[in-house]
N, C-alpha and C. Protein backbone atom coordinates (compact mmCIF):
# COMPACT_ATOMS: atom_id res chain seq x y z
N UNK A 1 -29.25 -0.62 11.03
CA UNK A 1 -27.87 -0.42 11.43
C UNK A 1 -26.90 -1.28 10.62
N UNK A 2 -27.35 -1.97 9.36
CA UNK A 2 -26.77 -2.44 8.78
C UNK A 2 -25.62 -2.17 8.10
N UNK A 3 -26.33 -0.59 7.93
CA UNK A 3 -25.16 0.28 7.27
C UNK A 3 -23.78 0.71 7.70
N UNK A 4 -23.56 0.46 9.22
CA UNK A 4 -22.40 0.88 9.79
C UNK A 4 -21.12 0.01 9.39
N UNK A 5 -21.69 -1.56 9.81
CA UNK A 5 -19.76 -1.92 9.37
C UNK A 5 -19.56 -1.65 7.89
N UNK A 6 -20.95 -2.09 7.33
CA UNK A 6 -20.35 -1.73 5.75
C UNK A 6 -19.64 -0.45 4.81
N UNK A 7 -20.17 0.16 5.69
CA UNK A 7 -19.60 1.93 5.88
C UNK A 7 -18.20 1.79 6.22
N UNK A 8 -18.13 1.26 7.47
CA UNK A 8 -16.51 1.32 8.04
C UNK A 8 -15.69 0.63 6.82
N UNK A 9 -16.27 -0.72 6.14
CA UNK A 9 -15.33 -1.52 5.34
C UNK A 9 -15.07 -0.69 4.62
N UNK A 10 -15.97 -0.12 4.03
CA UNK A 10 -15.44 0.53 2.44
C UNK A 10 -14.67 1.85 2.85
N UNK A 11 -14.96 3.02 3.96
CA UNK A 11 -13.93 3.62 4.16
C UNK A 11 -12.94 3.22 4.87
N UNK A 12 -12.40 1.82 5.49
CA UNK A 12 -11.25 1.62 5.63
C UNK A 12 -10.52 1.00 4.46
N UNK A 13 -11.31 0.36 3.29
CA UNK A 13 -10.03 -0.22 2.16
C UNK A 13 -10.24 0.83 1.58
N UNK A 14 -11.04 1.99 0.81
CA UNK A 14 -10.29 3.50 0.37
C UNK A 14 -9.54 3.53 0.95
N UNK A 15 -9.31 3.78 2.35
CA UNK A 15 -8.11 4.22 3.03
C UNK A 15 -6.26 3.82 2.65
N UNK A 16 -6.89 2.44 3.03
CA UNK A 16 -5.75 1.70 2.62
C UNK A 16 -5.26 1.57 1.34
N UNK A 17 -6.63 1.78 0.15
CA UNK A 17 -5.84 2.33 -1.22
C UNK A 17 -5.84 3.41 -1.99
N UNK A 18 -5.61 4.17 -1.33
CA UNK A 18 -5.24 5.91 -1.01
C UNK A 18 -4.44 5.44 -0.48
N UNK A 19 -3.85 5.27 0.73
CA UNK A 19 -2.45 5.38 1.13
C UNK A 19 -1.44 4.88 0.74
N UNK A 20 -1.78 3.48 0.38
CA UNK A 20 -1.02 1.91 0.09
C UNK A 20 -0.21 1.87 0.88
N UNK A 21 -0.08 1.93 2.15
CA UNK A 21 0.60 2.13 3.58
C UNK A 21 -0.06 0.76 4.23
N UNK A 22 0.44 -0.35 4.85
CA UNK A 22 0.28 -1.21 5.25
C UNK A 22 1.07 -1.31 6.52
N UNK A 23 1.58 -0.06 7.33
CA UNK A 23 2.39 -0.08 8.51
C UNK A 23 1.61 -0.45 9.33
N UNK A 24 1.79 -0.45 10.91
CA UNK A 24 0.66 -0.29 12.06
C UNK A 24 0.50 0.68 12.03
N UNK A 25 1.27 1.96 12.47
CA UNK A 25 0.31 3.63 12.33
C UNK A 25 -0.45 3.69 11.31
N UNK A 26 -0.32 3.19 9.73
CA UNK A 26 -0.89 4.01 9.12
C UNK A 26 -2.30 3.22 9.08
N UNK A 27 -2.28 1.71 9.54
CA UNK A 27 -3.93 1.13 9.81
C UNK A 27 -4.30 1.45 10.91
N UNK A 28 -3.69 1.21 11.99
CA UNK A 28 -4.62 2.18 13.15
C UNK A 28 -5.28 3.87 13.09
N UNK A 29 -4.39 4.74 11.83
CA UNK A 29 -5.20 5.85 11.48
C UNK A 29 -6.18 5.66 10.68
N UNK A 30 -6.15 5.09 9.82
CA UNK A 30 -6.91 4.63 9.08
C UNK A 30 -8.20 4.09 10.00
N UNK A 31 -8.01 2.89 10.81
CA UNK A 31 -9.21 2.46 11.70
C UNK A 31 -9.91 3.44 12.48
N UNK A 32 -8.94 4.47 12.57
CA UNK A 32 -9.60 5.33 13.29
C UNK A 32 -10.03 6.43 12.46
N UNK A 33 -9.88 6.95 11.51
CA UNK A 33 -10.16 7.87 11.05
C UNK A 33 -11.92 7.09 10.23
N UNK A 34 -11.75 5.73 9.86
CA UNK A 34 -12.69 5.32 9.08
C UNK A 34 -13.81 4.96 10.26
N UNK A 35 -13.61 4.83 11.57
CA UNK A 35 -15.13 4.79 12.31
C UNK A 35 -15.07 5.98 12.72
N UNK A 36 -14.60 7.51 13.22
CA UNK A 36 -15.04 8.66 13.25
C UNK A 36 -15.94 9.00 12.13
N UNK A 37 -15.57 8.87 11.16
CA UNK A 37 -16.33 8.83 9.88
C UNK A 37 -17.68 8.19 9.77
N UNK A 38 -17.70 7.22 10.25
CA UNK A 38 -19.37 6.00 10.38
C UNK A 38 -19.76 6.87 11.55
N UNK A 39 -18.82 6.97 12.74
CA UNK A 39 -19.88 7.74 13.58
C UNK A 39 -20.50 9.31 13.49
N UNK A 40 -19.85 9.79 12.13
CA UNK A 40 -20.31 10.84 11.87
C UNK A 40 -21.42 10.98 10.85
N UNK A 41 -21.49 9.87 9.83
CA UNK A 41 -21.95 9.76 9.11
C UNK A 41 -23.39 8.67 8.59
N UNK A 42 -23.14 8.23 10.31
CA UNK A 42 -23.91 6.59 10.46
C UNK A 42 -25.71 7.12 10.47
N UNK A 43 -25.91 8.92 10.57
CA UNK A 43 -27.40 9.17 10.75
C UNK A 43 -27.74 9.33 8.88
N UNK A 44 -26.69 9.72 8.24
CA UNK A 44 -27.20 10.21 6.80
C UNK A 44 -27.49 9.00 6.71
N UNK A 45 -28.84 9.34 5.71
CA UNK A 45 -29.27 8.25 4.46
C UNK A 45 -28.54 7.54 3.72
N UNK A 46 -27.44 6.38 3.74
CA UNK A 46 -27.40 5.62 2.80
C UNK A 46 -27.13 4.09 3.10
N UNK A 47 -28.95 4.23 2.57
CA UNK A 47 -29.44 3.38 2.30
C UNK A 47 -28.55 1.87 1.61
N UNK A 48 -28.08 2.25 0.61
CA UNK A 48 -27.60 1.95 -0.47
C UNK A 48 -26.01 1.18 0.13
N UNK A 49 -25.34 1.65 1.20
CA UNK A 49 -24.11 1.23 1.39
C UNK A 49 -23.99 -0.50 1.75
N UNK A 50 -24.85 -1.16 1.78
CA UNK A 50 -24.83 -2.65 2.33
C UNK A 50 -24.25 -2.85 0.79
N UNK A 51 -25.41 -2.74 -0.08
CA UNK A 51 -25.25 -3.33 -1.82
C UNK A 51 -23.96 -2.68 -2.35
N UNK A 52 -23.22 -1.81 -2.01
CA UNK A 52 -21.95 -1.87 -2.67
C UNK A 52 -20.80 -2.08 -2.30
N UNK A 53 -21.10 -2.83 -1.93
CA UNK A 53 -20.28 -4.13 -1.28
C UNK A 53 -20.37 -5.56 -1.97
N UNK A 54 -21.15 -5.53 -2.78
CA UNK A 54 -21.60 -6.47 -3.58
C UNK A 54 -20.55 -6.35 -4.64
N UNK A 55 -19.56 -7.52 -4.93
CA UNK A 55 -19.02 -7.45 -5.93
C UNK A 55 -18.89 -7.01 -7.06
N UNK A 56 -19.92 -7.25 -8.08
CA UNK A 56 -20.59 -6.82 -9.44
C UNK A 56 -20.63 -5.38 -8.94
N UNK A 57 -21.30 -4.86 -8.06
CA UNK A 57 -21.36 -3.16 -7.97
C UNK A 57 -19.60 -2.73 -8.16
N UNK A 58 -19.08 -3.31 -7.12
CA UNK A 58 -17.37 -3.00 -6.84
C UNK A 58 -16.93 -2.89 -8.09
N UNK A 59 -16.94 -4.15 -9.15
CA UNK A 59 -16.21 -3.95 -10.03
C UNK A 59 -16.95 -2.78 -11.32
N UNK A 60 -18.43 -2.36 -11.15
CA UNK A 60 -18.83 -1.30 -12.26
C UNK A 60 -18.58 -0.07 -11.51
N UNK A 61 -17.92 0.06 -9.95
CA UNK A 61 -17.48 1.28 -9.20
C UNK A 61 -15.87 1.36 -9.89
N UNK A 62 -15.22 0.43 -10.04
CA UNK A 62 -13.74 0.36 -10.68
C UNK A 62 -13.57 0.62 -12.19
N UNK A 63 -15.07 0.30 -12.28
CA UNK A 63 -14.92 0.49 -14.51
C UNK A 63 -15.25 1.85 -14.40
N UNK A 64 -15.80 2.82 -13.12
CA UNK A 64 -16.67 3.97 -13.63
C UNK A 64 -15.47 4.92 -13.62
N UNK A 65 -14.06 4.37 -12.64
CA UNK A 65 -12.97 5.35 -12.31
C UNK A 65 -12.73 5.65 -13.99
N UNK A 66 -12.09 4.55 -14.57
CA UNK A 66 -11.23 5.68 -15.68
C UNK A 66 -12.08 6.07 -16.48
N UNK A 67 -13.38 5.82 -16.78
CA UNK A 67 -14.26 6.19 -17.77
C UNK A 67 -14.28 7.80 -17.43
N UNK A 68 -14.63 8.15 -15.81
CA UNK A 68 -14.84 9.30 -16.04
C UNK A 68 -13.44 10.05 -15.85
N UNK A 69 -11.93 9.26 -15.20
CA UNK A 69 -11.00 10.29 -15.99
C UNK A 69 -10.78 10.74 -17.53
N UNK A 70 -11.17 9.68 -17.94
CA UNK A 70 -10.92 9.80 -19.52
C UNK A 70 -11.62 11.17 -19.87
N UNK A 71 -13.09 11.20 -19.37
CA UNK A 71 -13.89 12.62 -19.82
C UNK A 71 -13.22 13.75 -19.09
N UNK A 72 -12.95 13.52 -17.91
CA UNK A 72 -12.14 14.42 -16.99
C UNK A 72 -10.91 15.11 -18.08
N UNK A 73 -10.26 13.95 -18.61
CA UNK A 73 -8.44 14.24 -19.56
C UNK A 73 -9.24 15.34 -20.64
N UNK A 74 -10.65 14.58 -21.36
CA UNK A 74 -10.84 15.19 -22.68
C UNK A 74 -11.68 16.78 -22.34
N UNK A 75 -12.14 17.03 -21.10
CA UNK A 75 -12.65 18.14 -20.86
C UNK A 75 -11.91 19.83 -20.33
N UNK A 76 -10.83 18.87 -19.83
CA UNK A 76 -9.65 20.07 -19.52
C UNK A 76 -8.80 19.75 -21.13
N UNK A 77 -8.51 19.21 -21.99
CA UNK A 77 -8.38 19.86 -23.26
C UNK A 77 -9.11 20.43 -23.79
N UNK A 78 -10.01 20.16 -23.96
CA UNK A 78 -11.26 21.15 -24.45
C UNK A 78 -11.25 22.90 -23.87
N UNK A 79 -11.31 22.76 -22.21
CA UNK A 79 -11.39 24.43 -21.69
C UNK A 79 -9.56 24.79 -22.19
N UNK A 80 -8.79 23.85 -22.21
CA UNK A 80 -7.17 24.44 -22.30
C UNK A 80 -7.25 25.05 -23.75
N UNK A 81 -8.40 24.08 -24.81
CA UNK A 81 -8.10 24.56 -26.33
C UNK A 81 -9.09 25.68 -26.51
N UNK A 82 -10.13 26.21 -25.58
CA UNK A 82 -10.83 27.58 -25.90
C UNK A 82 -10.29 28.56 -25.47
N UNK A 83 -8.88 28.34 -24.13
CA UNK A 83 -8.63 29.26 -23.60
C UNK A 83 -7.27 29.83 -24.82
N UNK A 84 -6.60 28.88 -25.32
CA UNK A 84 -5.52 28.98 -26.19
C UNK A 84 -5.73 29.70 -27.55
N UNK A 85 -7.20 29.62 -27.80
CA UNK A 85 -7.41 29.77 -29.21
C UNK A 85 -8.95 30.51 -29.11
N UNK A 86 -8.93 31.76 -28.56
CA UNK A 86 -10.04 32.38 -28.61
C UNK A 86 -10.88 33.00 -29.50
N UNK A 87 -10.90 32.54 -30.77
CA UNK A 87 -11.95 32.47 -31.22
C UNK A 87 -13.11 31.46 -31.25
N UNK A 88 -12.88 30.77 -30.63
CA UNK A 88 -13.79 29.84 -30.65
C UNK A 88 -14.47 30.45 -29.14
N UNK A 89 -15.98 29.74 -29.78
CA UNK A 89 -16.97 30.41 -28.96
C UNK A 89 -17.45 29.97 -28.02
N UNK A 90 -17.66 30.86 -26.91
CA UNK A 90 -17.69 30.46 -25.23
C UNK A 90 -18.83 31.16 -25.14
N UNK A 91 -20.06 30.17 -24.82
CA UNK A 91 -21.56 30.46 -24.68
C UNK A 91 -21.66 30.25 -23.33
N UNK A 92 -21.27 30.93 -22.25
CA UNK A 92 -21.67 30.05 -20.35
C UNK A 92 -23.14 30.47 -20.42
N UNK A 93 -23.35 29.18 -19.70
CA UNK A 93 -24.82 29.44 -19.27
C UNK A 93 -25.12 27.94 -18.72
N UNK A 94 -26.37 28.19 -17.92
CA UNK A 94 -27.07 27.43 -17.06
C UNK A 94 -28.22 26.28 -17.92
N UNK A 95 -27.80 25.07 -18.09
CA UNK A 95 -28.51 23.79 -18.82
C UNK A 95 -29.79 23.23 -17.71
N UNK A 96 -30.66 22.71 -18.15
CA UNK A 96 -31.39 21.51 -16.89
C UNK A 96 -31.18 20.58 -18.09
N UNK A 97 -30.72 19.50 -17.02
CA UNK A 97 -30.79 18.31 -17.47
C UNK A 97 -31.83 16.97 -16.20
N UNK A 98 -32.53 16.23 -16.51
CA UNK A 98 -33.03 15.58 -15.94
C UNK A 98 -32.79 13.72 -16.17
N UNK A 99 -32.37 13.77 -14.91
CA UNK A 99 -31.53 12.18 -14.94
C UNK A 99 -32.21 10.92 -14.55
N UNK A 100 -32.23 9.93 -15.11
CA UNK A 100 -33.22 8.67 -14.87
C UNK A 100 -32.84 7.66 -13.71
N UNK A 101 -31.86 8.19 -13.28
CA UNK A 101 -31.23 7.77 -11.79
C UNK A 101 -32.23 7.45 -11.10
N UNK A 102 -32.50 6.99 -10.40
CA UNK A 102 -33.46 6.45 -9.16
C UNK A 102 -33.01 6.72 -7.66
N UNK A 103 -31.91 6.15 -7.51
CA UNK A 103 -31.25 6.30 -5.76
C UNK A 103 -30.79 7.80 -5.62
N UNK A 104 -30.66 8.62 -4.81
CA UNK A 104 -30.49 9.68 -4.07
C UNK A 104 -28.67 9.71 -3.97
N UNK A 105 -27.99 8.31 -3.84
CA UNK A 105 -26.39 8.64 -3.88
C UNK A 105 -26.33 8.18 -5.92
N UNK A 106 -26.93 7.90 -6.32
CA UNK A 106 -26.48 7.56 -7.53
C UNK A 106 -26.70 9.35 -8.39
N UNK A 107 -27.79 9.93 -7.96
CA UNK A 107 -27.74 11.40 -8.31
C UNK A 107 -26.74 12.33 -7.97
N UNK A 108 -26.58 12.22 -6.56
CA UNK A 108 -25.29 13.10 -5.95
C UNK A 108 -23.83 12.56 -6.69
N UNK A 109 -23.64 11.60 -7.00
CA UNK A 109 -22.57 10.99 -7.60
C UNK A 109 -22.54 11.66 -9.07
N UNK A 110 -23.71 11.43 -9.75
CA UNK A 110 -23.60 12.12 -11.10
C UNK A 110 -23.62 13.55 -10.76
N UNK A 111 -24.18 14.14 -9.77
CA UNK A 111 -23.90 15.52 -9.50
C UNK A 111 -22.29 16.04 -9.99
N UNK A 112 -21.86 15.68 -8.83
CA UNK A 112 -20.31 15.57 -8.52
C UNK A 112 -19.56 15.22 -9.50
N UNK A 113 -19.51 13.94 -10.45
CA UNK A 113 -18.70 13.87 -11.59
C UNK A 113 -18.85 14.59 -12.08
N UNK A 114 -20.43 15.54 -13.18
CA UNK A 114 -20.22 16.93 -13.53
C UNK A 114 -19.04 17.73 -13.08
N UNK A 115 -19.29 18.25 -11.65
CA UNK A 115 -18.55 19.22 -11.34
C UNK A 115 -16.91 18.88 -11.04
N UNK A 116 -16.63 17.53 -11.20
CA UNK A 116 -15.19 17.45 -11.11
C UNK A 116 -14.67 17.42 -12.99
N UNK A 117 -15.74 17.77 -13.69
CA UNK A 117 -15.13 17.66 -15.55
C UNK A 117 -15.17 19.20 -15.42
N UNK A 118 -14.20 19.86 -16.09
CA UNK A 118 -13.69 21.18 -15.87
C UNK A 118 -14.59 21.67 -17.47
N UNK A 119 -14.91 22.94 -17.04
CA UNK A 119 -15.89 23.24 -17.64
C UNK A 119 -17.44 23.47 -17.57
N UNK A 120 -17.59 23.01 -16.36
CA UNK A 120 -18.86 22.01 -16.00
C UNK A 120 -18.76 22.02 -14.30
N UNK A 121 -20.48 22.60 -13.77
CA UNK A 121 -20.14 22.73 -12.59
C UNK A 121 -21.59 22.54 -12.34
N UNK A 122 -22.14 21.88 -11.54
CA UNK A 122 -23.49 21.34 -10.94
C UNK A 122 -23.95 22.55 -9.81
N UNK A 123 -25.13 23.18 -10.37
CA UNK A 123 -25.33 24.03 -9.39
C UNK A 123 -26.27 24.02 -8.41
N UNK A 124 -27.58 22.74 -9.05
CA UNK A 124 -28.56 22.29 -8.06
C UNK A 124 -29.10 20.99 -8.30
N UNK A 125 -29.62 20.38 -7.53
CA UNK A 125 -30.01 18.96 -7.52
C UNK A 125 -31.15 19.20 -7.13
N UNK A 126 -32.54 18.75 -7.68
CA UNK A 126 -33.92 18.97 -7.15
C UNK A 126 -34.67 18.13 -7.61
N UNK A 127 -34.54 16.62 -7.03
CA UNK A 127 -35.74 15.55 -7.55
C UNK A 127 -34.47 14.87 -8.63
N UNK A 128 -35.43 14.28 -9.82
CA UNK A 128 -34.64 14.18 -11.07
C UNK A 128 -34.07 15.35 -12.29
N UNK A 129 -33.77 16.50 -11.96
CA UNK A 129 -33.42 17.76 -12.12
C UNK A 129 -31.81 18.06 -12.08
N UNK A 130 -31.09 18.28 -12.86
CA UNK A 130 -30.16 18.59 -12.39
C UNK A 130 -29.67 19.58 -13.36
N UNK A 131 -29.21 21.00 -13.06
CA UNK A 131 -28.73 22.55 -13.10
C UNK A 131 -27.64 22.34 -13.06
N UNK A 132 -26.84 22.63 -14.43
CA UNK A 132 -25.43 22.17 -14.42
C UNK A 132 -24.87 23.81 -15.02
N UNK A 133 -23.85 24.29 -14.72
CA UNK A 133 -23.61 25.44 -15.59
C UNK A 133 -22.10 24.91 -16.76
N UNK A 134 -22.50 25.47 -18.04
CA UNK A 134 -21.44 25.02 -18.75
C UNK A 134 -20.66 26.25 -19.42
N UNK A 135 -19.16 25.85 -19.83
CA UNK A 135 -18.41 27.05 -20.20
C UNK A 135 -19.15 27.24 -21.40
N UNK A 136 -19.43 26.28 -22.30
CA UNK A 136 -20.23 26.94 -23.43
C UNK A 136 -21.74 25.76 -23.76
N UNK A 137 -22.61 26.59 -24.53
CA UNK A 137 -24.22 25.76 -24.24
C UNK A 137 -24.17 26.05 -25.71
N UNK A 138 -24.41 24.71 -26.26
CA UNK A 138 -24.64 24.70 -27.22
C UNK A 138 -26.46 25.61 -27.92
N UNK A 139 -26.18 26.31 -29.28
CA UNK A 139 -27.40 27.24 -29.53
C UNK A 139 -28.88 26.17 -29.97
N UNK A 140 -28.43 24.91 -30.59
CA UNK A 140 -29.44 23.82 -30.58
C UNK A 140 -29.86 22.98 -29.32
N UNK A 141 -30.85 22.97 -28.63
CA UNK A 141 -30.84 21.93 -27.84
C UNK A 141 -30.23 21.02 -26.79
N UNK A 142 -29.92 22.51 -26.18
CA UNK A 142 -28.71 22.50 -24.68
C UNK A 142 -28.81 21.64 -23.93
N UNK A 143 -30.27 21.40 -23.22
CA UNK A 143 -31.01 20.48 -22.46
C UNK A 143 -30.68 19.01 -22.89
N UNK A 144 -31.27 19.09 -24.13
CA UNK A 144 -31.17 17.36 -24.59
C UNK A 144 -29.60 17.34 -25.26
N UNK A 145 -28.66 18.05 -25.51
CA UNK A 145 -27.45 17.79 -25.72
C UNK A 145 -26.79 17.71 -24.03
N UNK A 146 -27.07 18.17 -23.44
CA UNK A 146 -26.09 17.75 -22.27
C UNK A 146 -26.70 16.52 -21.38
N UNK A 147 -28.29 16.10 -21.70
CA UNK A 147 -28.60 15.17 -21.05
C UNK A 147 -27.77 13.83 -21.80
N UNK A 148 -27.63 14.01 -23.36
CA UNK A 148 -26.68 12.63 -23.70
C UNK A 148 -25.61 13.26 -23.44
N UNK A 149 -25.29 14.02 -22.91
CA UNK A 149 -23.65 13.58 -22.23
C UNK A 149 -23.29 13.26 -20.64
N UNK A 150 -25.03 13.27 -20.21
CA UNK A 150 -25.03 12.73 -19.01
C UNK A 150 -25.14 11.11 -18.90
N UNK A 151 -25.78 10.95 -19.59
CA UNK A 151 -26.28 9.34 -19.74
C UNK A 151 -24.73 8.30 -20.26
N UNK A 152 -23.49 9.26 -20.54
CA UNK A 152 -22.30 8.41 -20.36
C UNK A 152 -22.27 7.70 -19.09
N UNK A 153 -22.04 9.10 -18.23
CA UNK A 153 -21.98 8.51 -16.59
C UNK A 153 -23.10 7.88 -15.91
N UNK A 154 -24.41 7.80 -16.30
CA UNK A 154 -25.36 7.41 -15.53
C UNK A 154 -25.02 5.70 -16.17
N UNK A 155 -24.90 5.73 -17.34
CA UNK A 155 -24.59 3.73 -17.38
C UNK A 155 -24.04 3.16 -16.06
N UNK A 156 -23.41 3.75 -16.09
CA UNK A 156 -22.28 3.13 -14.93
C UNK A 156 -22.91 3.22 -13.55
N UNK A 157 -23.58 4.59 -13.65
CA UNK A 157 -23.66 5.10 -11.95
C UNK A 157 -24.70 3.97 -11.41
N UNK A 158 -25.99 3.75 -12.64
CA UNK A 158 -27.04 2.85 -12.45
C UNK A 158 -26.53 1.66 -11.86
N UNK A 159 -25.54 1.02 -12.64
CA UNK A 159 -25.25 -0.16 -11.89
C UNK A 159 -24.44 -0.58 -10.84
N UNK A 160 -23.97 0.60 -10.53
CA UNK A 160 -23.24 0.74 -9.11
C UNK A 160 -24.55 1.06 -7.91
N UNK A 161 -25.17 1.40 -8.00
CA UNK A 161 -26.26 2.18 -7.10
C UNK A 161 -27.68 1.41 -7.20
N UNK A 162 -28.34 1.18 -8.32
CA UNK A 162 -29.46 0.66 -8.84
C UNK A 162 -29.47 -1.10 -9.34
């Protein structure tokens, strides 16, 4: 049960920086919205929520934000410059890539960053497996070209999680 206040902490300071509202309503919603949340969430597995709380994790959770807007900025130029300039070639199709992740939220996390880079959409998670669909797949070595463009985000994810 370790996991509960540490749960509540971290979704009540998201809260508070998402809102940046420091009124009384907006921390009593906040307090309340962040233990509905633990009590909804207090049976899932994670394991993992005591340790990121751990400083060193906090601050490689704060280095991982703009790293992956940055890919986020350079991936919607990318679909904006195939959609603008159609000759260039749009191969969609379905990649496996397999990730050296270890923890179960450090996978779902790299899941999810996939699917928030436009272009790029995670379609299954199975073990160390991960089924990503891309607007275009490269004709050399799809697999091992999109696994090094996974291993950007897994630096980070590892040491937030692992």
């Amino acid at each position: 049960m370790k996991k509960v206040p540490a749960l509540f902490v971290f979704a009540f300071l998201f809260w508070l920086a998402v809102t940046w509202s420091f009124d009384v309503a907006s921390v009593v919603t906040g307090a309340v919205v962040s233990a509905l949340l633990v009590l909804l969430l207090a049976g899932i597995g994670l394991e993992e929520a005591p340790l990121l709380l751990l400083p060193q994790r906090l601050l490689w959770a704060l280095a991982y934000v703009p790293v992956l807007l940055l890919y986020v900025v350079r991936a919607n130029l990318d679909v904006a410059y195939r959609v603008l300039h159609p000759a260039l070639p749009i191969r969609p199709g379905i990649v496996r890539a397999r990730t050296s992740l270890k923890t179960e939220a450090g996978r779902v996390l790299l899941a999810n960053s996939v699917t928030l880079t436009p272009g790029t959409l995670s379609v299954d998670l199975t073990g160390d497996v991960l089924y990503i669909h891309r607007i275009h797949v490269p004709e050399e070595d799809p697999d091992g070209d999109t696994e090094r463009s996974l291993a950007r985000f897994e630096t980070f994810i590892r040491r937030i999680f692992e």
